[in-house]
N, C-alpha and C. Protein backbone atom coordinates (compact mmCIF):
# COMPACT_ATOMS: atom_id res chain seq x y z
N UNK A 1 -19.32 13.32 -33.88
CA UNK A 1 -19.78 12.00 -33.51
C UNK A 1 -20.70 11.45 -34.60
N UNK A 2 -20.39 11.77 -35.59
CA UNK A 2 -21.15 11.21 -36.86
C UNK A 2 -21.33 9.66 -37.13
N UNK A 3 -20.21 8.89 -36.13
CA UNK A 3 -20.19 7.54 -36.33
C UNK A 3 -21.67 6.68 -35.92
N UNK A 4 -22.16 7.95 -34.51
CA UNK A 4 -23.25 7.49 -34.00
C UNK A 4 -24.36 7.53 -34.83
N UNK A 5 -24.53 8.25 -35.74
CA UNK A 5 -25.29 8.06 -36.74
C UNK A 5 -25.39 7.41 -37.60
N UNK A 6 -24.04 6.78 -37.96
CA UNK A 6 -23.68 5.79 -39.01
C UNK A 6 -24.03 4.73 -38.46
N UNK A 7 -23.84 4.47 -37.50
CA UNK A 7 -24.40 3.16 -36.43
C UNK A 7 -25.65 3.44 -36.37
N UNK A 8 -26.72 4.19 -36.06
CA UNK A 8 -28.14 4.20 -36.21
C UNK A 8 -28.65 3.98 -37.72
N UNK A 9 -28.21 4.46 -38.43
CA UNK A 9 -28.84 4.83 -40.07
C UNK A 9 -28.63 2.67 -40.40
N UNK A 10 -27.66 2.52 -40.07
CA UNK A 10 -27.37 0.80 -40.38
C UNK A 10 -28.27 -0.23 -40.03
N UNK A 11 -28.21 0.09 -38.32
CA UNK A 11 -29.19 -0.59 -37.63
C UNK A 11 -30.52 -0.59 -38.19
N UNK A 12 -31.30 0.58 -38.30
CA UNK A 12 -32.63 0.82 -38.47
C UNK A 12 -32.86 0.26 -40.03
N UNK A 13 -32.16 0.33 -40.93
CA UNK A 13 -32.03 -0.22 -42.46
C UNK A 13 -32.16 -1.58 -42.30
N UNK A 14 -31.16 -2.09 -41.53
CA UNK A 14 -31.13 -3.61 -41.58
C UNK A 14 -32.23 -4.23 -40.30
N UNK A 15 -32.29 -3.70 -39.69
CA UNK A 15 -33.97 -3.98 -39.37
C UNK A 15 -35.23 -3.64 -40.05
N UNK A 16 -35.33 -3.21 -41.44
CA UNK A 16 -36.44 -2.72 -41.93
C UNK A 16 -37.01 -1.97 -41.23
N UNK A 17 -36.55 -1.11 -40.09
CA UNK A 17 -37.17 0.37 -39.88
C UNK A 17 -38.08 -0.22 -38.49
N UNK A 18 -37.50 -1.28 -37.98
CA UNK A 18 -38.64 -2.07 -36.85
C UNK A 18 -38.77 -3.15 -37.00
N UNK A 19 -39.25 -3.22 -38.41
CA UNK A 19 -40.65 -4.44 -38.86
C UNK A 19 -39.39 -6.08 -38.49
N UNK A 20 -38.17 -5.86 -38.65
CA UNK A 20 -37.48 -7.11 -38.43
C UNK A 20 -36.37 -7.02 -37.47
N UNK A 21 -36.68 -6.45 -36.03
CA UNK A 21 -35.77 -6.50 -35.45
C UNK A 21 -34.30 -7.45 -34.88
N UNK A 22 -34.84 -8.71 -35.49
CA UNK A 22 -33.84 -9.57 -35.48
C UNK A 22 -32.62 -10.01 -36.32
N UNK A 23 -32.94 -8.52 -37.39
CA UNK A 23 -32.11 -8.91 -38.55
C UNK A 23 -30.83 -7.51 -38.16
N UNK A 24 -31.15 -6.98 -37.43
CA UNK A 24 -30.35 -5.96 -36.97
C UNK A 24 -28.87 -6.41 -37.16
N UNK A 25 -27.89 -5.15 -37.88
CA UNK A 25 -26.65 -5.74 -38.49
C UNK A 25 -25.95 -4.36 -38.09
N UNK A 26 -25.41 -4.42 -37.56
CA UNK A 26 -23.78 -3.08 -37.22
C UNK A 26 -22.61 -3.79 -38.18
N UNK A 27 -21.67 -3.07 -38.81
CA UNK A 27 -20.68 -3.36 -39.02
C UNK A 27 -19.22 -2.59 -38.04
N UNK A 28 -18.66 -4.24 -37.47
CA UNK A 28 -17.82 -4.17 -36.22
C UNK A 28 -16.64 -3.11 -36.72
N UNK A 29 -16.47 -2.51 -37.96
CA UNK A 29 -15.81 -1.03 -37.76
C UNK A 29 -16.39 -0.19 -37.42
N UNK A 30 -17.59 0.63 -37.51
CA UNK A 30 -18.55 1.19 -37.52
C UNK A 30 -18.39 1.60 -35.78
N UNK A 31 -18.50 0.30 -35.12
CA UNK A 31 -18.45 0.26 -33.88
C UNK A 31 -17.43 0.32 -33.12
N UNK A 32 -16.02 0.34 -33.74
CA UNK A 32 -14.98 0.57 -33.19
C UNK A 32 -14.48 1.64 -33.54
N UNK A 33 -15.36 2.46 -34.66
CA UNK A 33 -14.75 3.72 -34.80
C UNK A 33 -15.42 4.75 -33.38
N UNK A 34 -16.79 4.59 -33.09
CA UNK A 34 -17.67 4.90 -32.38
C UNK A 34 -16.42 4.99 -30.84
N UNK A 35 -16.65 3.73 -30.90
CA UNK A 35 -15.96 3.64 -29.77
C UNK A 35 -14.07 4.51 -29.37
N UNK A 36 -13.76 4.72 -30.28
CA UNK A 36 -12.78 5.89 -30.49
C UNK A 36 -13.19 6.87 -30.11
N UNK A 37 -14.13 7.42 -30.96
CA UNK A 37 -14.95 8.76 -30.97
C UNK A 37 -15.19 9.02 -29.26
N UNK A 38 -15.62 8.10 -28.97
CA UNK A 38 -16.11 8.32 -27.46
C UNK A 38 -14.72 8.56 -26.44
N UNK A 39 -14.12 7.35 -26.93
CA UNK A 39 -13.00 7.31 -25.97
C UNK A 39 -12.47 9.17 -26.10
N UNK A 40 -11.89 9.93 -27.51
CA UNK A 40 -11.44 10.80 -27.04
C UNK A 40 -12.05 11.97 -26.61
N UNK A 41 -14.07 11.87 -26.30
CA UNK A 41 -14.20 12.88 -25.63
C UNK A 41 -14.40 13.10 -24.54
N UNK A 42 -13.90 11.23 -23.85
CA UNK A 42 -13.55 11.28 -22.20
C UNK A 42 -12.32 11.75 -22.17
N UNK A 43 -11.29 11.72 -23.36
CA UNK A 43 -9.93 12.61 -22.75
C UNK A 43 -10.48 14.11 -23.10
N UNK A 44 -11.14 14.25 -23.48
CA UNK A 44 -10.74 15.79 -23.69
C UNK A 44 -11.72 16.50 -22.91
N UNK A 45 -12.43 15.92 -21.89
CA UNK A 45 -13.28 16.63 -21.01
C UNK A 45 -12.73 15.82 -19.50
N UNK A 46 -11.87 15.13 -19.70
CA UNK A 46 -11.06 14.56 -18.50
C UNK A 46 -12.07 13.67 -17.61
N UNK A 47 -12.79 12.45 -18.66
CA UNK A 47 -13.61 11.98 -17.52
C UNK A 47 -12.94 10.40 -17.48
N UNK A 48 -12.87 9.81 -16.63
CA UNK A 48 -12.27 8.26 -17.19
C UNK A 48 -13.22 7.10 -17.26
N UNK A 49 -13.11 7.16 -18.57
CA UNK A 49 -14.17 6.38 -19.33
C UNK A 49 -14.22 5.26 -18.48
N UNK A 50 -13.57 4.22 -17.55
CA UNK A 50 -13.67 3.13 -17.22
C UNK A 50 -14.71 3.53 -16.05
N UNK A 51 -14.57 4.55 -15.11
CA UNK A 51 -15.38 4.88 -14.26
C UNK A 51 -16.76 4.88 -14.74
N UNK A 52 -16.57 5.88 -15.82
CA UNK A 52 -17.96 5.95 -16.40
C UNK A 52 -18.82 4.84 -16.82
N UNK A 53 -17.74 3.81 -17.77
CA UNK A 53 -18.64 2.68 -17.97
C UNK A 53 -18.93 1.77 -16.33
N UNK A 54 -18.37 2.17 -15.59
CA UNK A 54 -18.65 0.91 -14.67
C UNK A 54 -19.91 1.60 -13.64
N UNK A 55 -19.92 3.04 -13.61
CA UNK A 55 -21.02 3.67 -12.84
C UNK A 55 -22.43 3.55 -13.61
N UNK A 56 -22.61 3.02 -14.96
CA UNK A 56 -23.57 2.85 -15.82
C UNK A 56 -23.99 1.80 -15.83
N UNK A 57 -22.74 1.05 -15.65
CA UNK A 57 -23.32 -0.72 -15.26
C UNK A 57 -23.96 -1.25 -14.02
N UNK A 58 -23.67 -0.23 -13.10
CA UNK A 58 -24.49 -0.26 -11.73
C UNK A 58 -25.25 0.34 -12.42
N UNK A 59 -25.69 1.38 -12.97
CA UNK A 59 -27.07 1.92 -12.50
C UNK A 59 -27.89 1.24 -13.84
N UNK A 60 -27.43 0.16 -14.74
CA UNK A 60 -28.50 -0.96 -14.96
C UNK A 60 -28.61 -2.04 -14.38
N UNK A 61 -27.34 -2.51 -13.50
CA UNK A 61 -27.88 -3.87 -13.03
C UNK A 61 -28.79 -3.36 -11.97
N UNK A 62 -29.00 -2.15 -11.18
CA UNK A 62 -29.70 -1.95 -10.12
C UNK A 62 -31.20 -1.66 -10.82
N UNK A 63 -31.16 -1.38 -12.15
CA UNK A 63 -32.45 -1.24 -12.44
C UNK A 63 -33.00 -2.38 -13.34
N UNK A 64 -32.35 -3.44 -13.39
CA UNK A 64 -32.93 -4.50 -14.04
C UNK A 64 -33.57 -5.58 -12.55
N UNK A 65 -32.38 -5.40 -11.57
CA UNK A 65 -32.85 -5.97 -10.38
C UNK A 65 -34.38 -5.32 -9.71
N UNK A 66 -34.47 -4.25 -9.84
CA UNK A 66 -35.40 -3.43 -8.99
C UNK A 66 -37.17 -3.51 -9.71
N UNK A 67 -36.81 -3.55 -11.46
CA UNK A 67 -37.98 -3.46 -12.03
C UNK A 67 -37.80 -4.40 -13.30
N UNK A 68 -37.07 -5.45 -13.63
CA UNK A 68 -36.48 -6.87 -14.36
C UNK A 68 -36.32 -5.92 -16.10
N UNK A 69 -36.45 -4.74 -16.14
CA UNK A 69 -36.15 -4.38 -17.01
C UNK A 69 -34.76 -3.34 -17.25
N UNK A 70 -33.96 -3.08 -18.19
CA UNK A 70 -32.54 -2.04 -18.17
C UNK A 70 -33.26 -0.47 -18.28
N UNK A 71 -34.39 -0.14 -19.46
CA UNK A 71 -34.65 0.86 -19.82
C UNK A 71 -34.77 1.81 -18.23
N UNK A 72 -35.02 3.01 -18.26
CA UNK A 72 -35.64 4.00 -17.07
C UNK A 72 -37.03 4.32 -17.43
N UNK A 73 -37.59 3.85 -18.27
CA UNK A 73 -38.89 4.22 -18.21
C UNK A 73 -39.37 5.43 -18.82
N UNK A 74 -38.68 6.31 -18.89
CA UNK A 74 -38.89 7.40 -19.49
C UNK A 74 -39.18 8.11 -20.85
């Protein structure tokens, strides 16, 4: 899953490390390789990714409703 790193190392560069979070830049291969990556280690641990993304999307809209923020706090 090295892509996920390639996607962090980008982000944090093109934000100056924080200091400009609005300048934040992914490049949309980067992110579709990612998104491969992921997809095949819901096949190969047999989970179905659509479930997964949609049980994640409840458990932020329930926590943006409950405390107006996505994070858990933790």
């Amino acid at each position: 899953m090295s892509e996920l790193g390639e996607i962090a190392k980008d982000a944090t560069k093109t934000a100056e490390y924080g200091e400009k979070p609005g300048q934040l830049e992914v490049k949309q291969d980067e992110i579709g390789d990612l998104l491969f990556s992921l997809f095949m280690v819901c096949g190969s641990l047999d989970v179905d990714a659509q479930e997964a993304f949609d049980e994640a999307m409840r458990k932020y809209e329930e926590r943006v409703e409950n405390t107006g923020e996505p994070g858990s706090g933790s």
